[in-house]
PDB file of N, CA and C in Angstrom:
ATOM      1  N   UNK A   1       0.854  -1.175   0.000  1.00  0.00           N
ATOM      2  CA  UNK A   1       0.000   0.000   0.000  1.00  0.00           C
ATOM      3  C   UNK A   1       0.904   1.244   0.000  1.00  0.00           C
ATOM      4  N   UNK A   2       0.605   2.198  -0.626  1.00  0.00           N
ATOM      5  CA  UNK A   2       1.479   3.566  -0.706  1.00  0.00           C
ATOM      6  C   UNK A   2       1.234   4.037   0.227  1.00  0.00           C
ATOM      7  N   UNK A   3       1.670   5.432   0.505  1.00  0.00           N
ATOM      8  CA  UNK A   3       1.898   6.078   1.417  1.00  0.00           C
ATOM      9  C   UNK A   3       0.205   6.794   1.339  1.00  0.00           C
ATOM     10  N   UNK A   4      -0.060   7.381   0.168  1.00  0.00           N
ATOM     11  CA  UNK A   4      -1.756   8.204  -0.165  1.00  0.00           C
ATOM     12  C   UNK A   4      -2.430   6.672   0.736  1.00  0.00           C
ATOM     13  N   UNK A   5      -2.398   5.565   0.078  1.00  0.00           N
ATOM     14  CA  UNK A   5      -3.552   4.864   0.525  1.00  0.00           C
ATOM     15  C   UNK A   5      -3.588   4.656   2.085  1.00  0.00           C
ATOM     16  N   UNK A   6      -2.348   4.638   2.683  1.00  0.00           N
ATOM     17  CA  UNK A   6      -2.518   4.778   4.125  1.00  0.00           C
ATOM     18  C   UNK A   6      -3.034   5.859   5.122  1.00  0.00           C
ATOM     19  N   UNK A   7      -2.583   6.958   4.179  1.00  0.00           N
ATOM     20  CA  UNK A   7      -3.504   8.151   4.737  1.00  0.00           C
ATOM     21  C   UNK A   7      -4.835   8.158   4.759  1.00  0.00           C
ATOM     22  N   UNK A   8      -5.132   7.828   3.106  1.00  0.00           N
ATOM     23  CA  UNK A   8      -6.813   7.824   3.046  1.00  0.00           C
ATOM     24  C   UNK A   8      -7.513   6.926   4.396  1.00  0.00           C
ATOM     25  N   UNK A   9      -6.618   5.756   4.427  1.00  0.00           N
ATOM     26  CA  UNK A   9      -7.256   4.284   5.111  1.00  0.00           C
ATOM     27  C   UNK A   9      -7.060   4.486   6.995  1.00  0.00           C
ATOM     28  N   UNK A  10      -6.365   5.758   7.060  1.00  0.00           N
ATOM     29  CA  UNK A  10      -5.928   6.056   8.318  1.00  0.00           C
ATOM     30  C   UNK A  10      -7.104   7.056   8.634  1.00  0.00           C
ATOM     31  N   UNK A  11      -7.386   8.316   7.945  1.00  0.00           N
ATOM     32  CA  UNK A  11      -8.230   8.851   7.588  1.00  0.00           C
ATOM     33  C   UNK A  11      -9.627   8.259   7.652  1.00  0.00           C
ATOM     34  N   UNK A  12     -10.595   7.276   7.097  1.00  0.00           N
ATOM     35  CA  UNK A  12     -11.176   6.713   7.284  1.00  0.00           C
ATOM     36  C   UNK A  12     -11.348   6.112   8.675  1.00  0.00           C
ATOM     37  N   UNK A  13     -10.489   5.213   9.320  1.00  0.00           N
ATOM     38  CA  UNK A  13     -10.841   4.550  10.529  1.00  0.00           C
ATOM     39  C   UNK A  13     -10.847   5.778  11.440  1.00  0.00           C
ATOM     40  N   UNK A  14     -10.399   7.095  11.455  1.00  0.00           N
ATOM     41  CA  UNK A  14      -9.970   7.836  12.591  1.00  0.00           C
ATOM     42  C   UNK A  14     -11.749   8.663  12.354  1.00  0.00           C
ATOM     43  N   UNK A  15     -12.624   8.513  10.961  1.00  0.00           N
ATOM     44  CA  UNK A  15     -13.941   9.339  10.811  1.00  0.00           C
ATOM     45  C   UNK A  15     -14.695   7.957  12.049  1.00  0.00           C
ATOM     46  N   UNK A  16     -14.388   6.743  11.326  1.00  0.00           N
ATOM     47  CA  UNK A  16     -15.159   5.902  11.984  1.00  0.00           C
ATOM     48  C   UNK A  16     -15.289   6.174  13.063  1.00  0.00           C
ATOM     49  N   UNK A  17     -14.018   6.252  13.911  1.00  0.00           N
ATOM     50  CA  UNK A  17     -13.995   5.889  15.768  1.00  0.00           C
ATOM     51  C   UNK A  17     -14.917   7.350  15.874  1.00  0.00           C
ATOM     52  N   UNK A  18     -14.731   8.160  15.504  1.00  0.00           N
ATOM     53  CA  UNK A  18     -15.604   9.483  15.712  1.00  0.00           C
ATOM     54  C   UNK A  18     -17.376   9.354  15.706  1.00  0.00           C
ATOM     55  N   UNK A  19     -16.990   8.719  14.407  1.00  0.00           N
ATOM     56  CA  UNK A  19     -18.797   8.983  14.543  1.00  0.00           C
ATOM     57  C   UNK A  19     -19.221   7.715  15.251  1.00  0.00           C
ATOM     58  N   UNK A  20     -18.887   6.556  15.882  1.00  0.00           N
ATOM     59  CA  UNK A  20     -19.038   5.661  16.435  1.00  0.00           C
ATOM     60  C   UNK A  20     -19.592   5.979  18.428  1.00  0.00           C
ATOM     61  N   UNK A  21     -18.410   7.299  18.467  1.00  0.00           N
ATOM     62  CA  UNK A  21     -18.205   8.253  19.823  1.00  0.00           C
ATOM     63  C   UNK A  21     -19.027   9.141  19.708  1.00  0.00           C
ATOM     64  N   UNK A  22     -19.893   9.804  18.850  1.00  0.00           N
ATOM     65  CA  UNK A  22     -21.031  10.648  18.955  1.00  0.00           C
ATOM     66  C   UNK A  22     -20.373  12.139  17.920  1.00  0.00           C
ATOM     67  N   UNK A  23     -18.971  11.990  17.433  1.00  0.00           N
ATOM     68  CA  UNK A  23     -19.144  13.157  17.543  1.00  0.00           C
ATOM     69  C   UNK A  23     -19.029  13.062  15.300  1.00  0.00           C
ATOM     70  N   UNK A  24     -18.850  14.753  15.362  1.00  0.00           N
ATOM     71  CA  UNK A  24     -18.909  14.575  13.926  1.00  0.00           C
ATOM     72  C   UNK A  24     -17.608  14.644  13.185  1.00  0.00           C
ATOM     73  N   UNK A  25     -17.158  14.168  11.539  1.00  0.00           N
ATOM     74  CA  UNK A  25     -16.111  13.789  11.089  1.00  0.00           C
ATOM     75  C   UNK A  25     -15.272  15.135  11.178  1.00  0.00           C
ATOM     76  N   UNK A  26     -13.668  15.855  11.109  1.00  0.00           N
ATOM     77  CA  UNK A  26     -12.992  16.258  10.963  1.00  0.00           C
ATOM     78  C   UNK A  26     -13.335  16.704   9.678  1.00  0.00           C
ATOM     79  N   UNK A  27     -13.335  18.562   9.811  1.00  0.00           N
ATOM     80  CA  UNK A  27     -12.749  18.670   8.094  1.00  0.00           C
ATOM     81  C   UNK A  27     -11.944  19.181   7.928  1.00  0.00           C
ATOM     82  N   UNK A  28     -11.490  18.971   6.204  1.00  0.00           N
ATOM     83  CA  UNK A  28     -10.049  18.626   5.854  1.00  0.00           C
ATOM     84  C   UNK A  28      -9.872  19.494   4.662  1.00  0.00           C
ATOM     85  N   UNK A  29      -9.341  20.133   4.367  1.00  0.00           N
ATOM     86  CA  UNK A  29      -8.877  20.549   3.002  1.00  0.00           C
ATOM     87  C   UNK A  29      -8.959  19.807   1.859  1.00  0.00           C
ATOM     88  N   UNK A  30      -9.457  20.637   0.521  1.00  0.00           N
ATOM     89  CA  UNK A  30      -9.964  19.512  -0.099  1.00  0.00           C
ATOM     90  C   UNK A  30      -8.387  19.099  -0.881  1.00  0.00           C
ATOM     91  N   UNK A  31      -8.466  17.840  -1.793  1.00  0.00           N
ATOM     92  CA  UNK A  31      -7.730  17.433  -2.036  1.00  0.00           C
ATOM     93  C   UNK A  31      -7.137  18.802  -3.420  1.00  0.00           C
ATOM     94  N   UNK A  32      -5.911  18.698  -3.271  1.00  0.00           N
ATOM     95  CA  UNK A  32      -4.900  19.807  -4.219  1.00  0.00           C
ATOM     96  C   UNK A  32      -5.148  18.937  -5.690  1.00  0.00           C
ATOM     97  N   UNK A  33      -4.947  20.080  -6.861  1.00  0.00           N
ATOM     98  CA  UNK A  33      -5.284  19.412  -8.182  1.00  0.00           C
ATOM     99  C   UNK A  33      -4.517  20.522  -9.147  1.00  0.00           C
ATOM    100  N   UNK A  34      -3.326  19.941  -9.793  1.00  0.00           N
ATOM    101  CA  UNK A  34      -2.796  21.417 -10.921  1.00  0.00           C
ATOM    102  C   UNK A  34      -3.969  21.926 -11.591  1.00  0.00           C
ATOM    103  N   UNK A  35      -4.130  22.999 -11.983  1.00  0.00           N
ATOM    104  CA  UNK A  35      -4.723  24.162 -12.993  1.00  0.00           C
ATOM    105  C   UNK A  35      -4.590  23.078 -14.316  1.00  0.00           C
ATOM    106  N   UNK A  36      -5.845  23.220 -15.038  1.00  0.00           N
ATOM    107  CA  UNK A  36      -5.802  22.789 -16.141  1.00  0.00           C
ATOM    108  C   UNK A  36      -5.488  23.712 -17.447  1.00  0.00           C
ATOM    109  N   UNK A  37      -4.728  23.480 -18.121  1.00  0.00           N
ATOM    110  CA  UNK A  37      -3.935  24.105 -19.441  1.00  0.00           C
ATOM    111  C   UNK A  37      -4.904  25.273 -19.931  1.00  0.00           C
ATOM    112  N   UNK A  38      -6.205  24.727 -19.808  1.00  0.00           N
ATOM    113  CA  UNK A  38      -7.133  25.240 -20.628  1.00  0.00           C
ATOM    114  C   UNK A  38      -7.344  26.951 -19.705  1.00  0.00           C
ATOM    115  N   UNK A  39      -7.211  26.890 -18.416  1.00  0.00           N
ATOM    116  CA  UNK A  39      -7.528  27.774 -17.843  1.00  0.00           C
ATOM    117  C   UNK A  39      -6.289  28.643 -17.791  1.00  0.00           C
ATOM    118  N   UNK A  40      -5.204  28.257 -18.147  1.00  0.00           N
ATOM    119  CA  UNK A  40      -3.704  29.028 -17.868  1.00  0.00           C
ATOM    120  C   UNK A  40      -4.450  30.143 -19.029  1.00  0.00           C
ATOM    121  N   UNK A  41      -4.422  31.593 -19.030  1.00  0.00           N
ATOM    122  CA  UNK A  41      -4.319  32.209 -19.964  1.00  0.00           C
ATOM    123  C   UNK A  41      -2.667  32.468 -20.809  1.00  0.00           C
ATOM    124  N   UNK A  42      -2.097  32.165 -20.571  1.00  0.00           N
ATOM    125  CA  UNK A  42      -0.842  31.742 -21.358  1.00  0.00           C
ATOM    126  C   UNK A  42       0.056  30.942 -20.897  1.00  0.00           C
ATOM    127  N   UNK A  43       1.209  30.867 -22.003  1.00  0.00           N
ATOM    128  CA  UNK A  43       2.073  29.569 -21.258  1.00  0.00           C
ATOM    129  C   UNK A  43       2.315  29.611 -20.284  1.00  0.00           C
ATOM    130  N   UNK A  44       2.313  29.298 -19.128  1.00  0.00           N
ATOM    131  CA  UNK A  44       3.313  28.940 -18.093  1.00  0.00           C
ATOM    132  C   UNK A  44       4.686  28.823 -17.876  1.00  0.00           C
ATOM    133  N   UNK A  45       5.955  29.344 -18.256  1.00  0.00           N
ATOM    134  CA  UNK A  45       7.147  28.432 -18.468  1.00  0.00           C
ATOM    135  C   UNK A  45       8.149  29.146 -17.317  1.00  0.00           C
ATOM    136  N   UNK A  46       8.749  28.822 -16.283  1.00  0.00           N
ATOM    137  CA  UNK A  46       9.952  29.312 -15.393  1.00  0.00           C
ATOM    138  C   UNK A  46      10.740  28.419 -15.380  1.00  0.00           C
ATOM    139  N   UNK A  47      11.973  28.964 -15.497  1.00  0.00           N
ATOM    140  CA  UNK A  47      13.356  27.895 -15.547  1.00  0.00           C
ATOM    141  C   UNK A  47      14.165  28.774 -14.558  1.00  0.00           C
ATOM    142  N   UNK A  48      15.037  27.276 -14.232  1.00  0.00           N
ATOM    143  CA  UNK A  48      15.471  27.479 -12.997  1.00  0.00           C
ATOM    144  C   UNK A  48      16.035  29.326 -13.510  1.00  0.00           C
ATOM    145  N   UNK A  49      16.759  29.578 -14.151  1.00  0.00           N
ATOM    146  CA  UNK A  49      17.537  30.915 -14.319  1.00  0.00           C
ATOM    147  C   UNK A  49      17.157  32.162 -14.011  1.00  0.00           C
ATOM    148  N   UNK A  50      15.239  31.781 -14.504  1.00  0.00           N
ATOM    149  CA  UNK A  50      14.559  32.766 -14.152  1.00  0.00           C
ATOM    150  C   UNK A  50      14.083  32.670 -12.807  1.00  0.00           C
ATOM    151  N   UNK A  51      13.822  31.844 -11.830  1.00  0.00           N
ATOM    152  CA  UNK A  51      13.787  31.814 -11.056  1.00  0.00           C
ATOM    153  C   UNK A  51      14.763  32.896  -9.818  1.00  0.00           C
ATOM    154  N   UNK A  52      15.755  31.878 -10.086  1.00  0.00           N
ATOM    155  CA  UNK A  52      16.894  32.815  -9.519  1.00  0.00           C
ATOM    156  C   UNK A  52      16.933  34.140  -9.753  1.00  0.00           C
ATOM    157  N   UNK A  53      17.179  34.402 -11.016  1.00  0.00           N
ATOM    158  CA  UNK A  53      17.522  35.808 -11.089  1.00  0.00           C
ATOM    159  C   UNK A  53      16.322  36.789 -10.588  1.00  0.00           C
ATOM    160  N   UNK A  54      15.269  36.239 -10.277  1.00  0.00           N
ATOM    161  CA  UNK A  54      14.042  37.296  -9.912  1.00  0.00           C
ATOM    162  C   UNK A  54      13.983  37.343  -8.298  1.00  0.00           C
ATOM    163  N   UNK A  55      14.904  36.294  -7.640  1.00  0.00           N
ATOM    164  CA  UNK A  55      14.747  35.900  -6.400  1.00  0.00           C
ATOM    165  C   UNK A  55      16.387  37.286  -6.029  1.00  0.00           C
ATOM    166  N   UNK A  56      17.064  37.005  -7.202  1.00  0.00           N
ATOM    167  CA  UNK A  56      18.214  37.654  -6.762  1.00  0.00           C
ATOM    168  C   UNK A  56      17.987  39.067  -6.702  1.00  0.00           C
ATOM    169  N   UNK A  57      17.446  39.843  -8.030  1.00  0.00           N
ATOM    170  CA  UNK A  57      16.580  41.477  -7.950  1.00  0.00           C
ATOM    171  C   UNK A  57      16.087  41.567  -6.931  1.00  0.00           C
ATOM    172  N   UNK A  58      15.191  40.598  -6.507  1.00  0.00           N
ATOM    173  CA  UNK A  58      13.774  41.208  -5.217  1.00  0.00           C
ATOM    174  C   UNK A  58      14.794  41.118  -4.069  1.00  0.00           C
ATOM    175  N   UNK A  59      15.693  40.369  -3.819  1.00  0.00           N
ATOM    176  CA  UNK A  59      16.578  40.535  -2.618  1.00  0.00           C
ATOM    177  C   UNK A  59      17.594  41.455  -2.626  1.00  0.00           C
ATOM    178  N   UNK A  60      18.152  41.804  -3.832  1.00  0.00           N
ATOM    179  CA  UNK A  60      18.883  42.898  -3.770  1.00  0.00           C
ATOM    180  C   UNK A  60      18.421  44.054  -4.224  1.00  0.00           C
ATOM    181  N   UNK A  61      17.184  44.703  -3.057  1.00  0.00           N
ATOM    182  CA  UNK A  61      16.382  46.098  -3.271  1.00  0.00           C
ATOM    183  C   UNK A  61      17.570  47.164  -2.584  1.00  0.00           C
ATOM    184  N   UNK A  62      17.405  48.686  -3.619  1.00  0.00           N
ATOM    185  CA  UNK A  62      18.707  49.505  -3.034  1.00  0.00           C
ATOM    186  C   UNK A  62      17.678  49.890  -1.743  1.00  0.00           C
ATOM    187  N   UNK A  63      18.597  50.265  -0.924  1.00  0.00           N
ATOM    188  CA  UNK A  63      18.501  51.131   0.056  1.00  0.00           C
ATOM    189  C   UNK A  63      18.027  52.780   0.201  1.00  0.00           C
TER     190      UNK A  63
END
């Protein structure tokens, strides 16, 4: 079993013992999902270079 299915399956028994005890299930954040292509209004593309170098400008603001 992976690591997701143990969560889910951990997840599950921990709703059970709850609602078994009176009380009601835990909520949870819903599950995370990338943006679909269709909704990006344009490409998407960062490479590492650009990364950096925008990390390096915003940290080196003058005084």
């Amino acid at each position: 079993m992976t690591l997701v299915g143990k969560v889910a399956a951990a997840i599950a028994a921990d709703d059970r013992k709850r609602k078994e005890n009176g009380g009601e299930p835990l909520r949870r954040k819903p599950t995370l999902v990338p943006i679909p292509q269709a909704e990006l209004p344009w490409q998407l593309e960062a490479t590492l270079r650009n990364v950096l170098r925008t990390l390096a400008r915003a940290t080196a603001v003058p005084a």
